[in-house]
Protein backbone atom coordinates (compact mmCIF):
# COMPACT_ATOMS: atom_id res chain seq x y z
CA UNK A 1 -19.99 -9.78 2.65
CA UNK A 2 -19.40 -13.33 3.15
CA UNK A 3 -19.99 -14.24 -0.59
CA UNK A 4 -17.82 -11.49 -1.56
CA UNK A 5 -14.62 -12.59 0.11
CA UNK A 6 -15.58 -16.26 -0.81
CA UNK A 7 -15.64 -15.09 -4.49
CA UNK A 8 -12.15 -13.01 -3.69
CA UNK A 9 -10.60 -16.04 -2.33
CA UNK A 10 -11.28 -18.13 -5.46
CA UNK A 11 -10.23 -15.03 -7.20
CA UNK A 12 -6.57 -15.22 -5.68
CA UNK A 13 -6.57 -19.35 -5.24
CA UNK A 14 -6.49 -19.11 -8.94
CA UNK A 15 -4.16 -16.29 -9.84
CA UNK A 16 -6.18 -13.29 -9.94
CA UNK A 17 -4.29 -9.93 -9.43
CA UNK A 18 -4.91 -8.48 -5.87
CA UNK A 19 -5.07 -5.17 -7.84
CA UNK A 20 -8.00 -5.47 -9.72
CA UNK A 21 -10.88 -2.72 -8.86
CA UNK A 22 -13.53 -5.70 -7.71
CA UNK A 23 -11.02 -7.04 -5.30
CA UNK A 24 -9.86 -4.03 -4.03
CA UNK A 25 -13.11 -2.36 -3.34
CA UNK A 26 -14.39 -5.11 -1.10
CA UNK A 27 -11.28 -5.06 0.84
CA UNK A 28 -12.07 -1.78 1.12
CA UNK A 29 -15.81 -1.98 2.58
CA UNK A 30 -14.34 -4.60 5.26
CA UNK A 31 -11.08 -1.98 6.18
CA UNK A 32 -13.94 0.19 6.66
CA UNK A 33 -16.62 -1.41 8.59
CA UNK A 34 -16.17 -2.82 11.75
CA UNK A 35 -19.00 -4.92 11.99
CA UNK A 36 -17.44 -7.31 9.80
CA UNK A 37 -14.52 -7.69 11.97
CA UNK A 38 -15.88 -11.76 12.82
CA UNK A 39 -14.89 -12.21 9.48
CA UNK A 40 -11.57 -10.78 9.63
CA UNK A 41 -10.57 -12.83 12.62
CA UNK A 42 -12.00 -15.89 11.22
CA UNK A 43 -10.32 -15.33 7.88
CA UNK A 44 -7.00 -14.27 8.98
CA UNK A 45 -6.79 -17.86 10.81
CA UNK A 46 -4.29 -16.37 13.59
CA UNK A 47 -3.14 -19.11 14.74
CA UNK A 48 -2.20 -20.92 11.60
CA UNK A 49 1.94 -20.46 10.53
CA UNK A 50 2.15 -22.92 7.72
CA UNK A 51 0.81 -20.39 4.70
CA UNK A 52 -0.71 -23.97 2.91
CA UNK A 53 -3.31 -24.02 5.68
CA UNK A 54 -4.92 -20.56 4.76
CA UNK A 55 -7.20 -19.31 2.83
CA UNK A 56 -5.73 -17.07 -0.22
CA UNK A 57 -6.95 -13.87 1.38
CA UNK A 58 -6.05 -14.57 4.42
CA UNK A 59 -2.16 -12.13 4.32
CA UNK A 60 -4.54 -9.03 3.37
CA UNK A 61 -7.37 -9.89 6.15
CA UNK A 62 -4.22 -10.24 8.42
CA UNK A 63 -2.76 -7.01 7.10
CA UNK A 64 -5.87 -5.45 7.57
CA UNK A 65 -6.75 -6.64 11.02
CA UNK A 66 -3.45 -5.67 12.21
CA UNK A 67 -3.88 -1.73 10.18
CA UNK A 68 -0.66 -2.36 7.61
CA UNK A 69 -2.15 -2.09 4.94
């Protein structure tokens, strides 16, 4: 899981629709299983405002942390 959001993140740092079937099935598997929830907290950087400070996939782990999405 942890190479697959790595490989998102570059996806999105350089301009990769969020739509695409790749990205959205592995956002997906980690809405769906809570063991990865470690990586959600870690990746959503809660306590980080300034939006240059986070990692690109960082709004949707947010969003999905937080059920909106």
């Amino acid at each position: 899981m942890n190479l697959m959001l790595d490989i998102i993140n570059d996806y999105l740092w350089n301009g990769i629709e969020v739509n695409i079937p790749i990205i959205q099935e592995v956002l997906d598997l980690l809405r769906k299983k809570t063991e990865h929830q470690h990586l959600l907290e870690y990746l959503s950087i809660w306590d980080e405002v300034q939006s240059v400070n986070l990692f690109s996939i960082s709004r949707f782990t947010r969003q999905i942390s937080l059920g909106k999405d």
